[in-house]
Structures are given as structure tokens and as C-alpha cells.
Protein backbone atom coordinates (compact mmCIF):
# COMPACT_ATOMS: atom_id res chain seq x y z
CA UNK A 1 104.23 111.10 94.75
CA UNK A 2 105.97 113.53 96.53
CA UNK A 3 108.11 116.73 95.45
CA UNK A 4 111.66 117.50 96.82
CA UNK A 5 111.16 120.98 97.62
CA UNK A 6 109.20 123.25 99.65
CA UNK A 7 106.06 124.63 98.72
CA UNK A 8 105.44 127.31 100.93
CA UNK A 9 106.61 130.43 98.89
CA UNK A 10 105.36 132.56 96.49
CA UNK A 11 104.84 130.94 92.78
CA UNK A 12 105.25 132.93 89.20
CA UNK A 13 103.46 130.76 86.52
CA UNK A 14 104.62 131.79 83.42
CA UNK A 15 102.92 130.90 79.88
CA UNK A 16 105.09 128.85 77.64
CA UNK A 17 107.57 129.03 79.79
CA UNK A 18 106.07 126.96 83.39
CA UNK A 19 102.32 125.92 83.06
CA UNK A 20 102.81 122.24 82.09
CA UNK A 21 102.96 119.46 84.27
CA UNK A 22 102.75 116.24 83.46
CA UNK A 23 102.84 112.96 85.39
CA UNK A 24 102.23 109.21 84.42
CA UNK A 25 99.05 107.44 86.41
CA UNK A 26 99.40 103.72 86.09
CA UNK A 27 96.02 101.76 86.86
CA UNK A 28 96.21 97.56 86.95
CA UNK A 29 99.64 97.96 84.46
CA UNK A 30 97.61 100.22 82.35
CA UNK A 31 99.41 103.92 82.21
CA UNK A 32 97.18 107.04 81.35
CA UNK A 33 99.53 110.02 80.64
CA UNK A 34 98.05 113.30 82.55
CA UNK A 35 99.08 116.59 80.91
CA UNK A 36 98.20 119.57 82.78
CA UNK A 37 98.04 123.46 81.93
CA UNK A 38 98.39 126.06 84.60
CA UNK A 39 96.77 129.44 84.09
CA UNK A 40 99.44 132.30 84.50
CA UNK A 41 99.89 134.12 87.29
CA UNK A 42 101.08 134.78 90.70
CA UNK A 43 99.86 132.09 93.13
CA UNK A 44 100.56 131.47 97.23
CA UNK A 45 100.99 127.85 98.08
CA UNK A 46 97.26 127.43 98.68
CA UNK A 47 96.11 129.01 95.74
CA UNK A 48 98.76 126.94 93.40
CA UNK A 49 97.34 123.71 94.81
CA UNK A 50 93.76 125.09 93.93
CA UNK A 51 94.63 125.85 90.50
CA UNK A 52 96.44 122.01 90.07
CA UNK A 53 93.07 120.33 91.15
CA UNK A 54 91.34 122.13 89.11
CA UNK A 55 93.38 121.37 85.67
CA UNK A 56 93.70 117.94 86.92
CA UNK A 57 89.79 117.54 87.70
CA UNK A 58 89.01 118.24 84.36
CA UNK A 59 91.85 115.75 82.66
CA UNK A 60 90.50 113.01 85.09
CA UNK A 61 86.70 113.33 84.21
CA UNK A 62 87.98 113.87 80.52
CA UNK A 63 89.98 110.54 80.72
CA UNK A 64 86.67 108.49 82.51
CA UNK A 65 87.98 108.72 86.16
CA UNK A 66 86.34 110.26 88.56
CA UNK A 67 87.35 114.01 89.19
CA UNK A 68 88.83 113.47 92.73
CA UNK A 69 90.53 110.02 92.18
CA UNK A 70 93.99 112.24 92.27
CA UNK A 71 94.28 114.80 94.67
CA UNK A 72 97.49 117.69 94.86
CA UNK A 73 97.74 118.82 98.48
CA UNK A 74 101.15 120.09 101.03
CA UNK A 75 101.86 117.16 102.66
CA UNK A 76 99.81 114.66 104.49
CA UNK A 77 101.75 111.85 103.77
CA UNK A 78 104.88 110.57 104.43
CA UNK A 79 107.18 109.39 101.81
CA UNK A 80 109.79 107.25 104.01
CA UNK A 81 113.00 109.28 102.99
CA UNK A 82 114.72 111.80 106.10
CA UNK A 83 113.49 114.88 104.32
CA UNK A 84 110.50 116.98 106.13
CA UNK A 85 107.78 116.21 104.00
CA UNK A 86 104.99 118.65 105.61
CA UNK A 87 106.11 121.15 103.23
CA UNK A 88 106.39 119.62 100.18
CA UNK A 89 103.68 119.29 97.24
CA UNK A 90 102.43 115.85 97.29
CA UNK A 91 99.58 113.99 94.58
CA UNK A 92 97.91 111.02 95.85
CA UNK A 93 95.51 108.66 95.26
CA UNK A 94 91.67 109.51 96.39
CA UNK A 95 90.20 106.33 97.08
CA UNK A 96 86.89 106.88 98.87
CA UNK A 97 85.20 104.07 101.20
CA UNK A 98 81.71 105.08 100.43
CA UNK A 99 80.45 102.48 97.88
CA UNK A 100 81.74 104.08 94.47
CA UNK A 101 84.02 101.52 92.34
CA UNK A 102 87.74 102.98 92.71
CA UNK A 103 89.32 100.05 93.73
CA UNK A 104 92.82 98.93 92.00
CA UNK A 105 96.48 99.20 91.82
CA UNK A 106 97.43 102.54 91.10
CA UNK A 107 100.98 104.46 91.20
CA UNK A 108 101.85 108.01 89.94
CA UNK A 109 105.36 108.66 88.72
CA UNK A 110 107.26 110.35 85.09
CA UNK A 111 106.79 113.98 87.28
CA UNK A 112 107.91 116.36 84.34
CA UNK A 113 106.93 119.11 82.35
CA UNK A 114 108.35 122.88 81.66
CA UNK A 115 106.45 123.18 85.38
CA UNK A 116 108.16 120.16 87.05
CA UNK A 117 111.19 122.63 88.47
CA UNK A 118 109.11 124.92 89.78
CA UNK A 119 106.63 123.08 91.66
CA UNK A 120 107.92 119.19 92.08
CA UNK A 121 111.70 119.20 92.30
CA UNK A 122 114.48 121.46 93.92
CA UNK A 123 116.45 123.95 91.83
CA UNK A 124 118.27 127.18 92.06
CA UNK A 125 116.14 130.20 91.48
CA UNK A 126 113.24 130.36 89.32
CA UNK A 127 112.59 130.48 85.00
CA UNK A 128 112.29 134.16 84.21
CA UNK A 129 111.19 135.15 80.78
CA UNK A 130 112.38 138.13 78.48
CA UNK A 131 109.47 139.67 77.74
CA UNK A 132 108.56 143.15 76.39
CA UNK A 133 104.79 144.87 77.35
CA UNK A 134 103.18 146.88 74.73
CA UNK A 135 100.79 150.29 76.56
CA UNK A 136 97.65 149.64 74.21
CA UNK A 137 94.40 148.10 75.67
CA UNK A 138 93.86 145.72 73.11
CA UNK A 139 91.10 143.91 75.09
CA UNK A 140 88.45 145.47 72.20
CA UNK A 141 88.54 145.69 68.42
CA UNK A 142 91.98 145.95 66.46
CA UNK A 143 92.10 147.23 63.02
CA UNK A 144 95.20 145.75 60.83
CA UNK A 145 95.66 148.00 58.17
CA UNK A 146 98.51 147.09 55.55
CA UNK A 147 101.31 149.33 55.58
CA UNK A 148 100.17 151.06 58.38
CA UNK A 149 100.26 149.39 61.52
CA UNK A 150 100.78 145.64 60.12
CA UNK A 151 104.71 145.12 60.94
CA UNK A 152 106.79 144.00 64.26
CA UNK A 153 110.55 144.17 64.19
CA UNK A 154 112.24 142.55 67.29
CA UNK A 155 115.80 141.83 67.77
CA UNK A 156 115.58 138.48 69.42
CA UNK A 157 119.71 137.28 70.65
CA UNK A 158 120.86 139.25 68.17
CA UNK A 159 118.81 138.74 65.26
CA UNK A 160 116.24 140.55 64.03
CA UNK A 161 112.66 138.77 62.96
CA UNK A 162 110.00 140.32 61.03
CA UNK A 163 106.46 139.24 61.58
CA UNK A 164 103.80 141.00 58.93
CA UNK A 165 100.26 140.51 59.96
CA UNK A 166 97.77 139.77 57.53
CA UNK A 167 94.81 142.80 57.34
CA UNK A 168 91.27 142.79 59.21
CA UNK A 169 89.43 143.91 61.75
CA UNK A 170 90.58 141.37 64.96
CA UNK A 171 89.25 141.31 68.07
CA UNK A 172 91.30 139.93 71.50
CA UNK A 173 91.48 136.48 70.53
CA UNK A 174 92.00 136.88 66.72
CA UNK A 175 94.79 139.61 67.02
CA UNK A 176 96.63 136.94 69.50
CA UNK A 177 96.31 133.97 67.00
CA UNK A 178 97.51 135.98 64.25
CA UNK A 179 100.34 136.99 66.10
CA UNK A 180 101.66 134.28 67.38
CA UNK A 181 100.58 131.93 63.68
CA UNK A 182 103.03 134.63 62.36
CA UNK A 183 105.99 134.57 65.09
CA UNK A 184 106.06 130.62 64.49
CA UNK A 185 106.43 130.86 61.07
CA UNK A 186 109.45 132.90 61.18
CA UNK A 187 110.79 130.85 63.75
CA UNK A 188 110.87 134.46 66.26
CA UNK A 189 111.26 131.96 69.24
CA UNK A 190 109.11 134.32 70.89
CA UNK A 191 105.25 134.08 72.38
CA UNK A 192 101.98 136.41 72.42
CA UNK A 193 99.96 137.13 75.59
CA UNK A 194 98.62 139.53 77.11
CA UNK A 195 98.90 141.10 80.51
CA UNK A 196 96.43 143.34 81.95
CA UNK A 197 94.88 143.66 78.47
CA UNK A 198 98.22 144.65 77.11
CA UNK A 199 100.16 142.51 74.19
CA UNK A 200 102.90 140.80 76.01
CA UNK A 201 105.82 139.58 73.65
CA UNK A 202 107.86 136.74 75.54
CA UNK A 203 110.99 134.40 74.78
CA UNK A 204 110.69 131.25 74.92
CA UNK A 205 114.09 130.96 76.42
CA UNK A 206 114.49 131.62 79.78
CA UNK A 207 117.29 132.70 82.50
């Protein structure tokens, strides 16, 4: 399976917005759905294909296949069409000639995800979030006190969303759980991170 645009640039993986790919692998008729979730960040061609093989190891070995059986690499193959295909971001099938039982009729296609734009097909400039970036280091202990520091008010297109957190003492991974438990119930169409230790409040919308 090849992708219809080039692949050497720089890549922005954002979260919620471009980490998931997901592609269909089809083995003897049978079709095993492979969901992948890319780590945020900023990522050269090289390093992009590093972090897809990596995702997609573990879904293979998690699904029974062996971890290599399919492989994301820039080119190497040609897909018959008049487009240069050197360039382009390519998953294929592994099969190795040194005893181990791979053999079968396999095809990958059903390319898609929030990710598929980004790294698989051609389109005009790239998702960018909204976001806002808080200047705490939250990466220890939080203390939620009520009436005190409990309350976020964000105007999000136009309308304003309240999110109350709920009291305690939180630490990075808490505080983020909380926070985002609380922007989906009030349907704040917004998501939690954090960058460089810092609370990072994204839409989900991009533009």
C-alpha cells in the first residue's frame, strides 16, 4: 500500500487531532483491523517511519502475528501508477524466507484515520489545533482545593464552558484524567495534554 504524497518533510503529530492511523490487513479472506496511535511530536521522515513500526509492532504481536510481518518504509516498491513513488510512505508485507510460517494471501487497504491526511494521502496544508499553554510545571503534585483553584472558564467558538474539578491532591496523570473526564462531560470540545510539563488545552477542531 502506497501513499500519494511525499514523505520527505517535516511532520507535526498532534494528539486528538493526527495520531491515528488505521488500515485493514486481510489474511486468506480473513480481515484484522490495525488501529495505530502516534506519540506527539515533531518527527523528520525517518523518525516518523520509526515511530509507525513501532505502534504497529506492538498491534501485530498483540493480534498473534509476528512483529515484522508489516513493515512502513519510503519507498522500495513500485506501485504501477506514473507517480514517483521513491518518496512516498509505503506498508508492505514482510514475508521472510528463513523457515518461520508466514506464508498466505495477504493485502492491506481501508488507509484512514484522523492521521491518514497527513501521512498517506495528498492535501493542502496541514491540521493545526487551537490550543492555549498554561506556565505551571505541573509534572509534580497538584493540590485541588474547592473554591480556590478548582474552576476553568474557556470561551470555546463563542461559548463559554465551565469545567469544576473535583478536590484532592493529583499528581501528573490524575490532574490530566480529571481534566479532561470533566471537559467531556460538558461537551467543551476541547482536550488536556501537556507540553513540556505544562497543561496544554486543545480543540478538537482544527484549521
Amino acid at each position: 500500500m502506497t501513499s500519494s504524497s511525499s514523505f520527505f518533510l517535516l511532520i507535526v503529530i498532534h494528539p486528538n487531532v493526527n495520531d491515528r492511523l488505521t488500515f485493514d490487513l486481510h489474511l486468506n479472506g480473513q480481515k484484522y483491523t490495525i488501529d495505530l496511535t502516534l506519540n506527539a511530536g515533531h518527527y523528520t521522515s525517518t523518525s516518523m517511519i520509526q515511530e509507525i513500526n513501532s505502534s504497529l509492532q506492538e498491534k501485530l504481536t498483540n493480534l498473534g502475528f509476528f512483529p515484522d510481518l508489516v513493515q512502513a518504509q519510503i519507498g522500495g516498491i513500485t506501485s504501477g501508477t506514473t507517480e514517483d513513488d521513491s518518496d512516498k510512505l509505503v506498508f508492505k508485507i514482510n514475508m521472510q524466507e528463513n523457515g518461520r510460517n508466514d506464508s498466505g494471501t495477504y493485502r492491506i487497504d481501508g488507509v484512514r484515520g484522523n492521521a491518514a491526511y497527513t501521512l498517506f494521502y495528498q492535501a493542502e496544508g496541514e491540521p493545526t489545533p487551537s490550543y492555549t499553554i498554561g506556565i505551571v510545571d505541573l509534572s509534580g503534585t497538584t493540590e485541588i482545593e474547592q473554591g480556590v483553584n478548582d474552576t476553568f472558564i474557556m470561551d470555546v467558538d463563542g461559548v463559554e464552558k465551565q469545567i469544576v474539578l473535583q478536590p484532592g491532591t493529583y499528581n501528573s496523570t490524575t490532574l490530566l484524567s480529571e481534566i479532561n473526564s470533566q471537559l467531556t462531560a460538558v461537551n467543551a470540545n476541547v482536550t488536556a495534554s501537556y507540553f513540556d510539563r505544562r497543561l496544554k488545552l486543545s480543540s478538537n477542531e482544527v484549521g
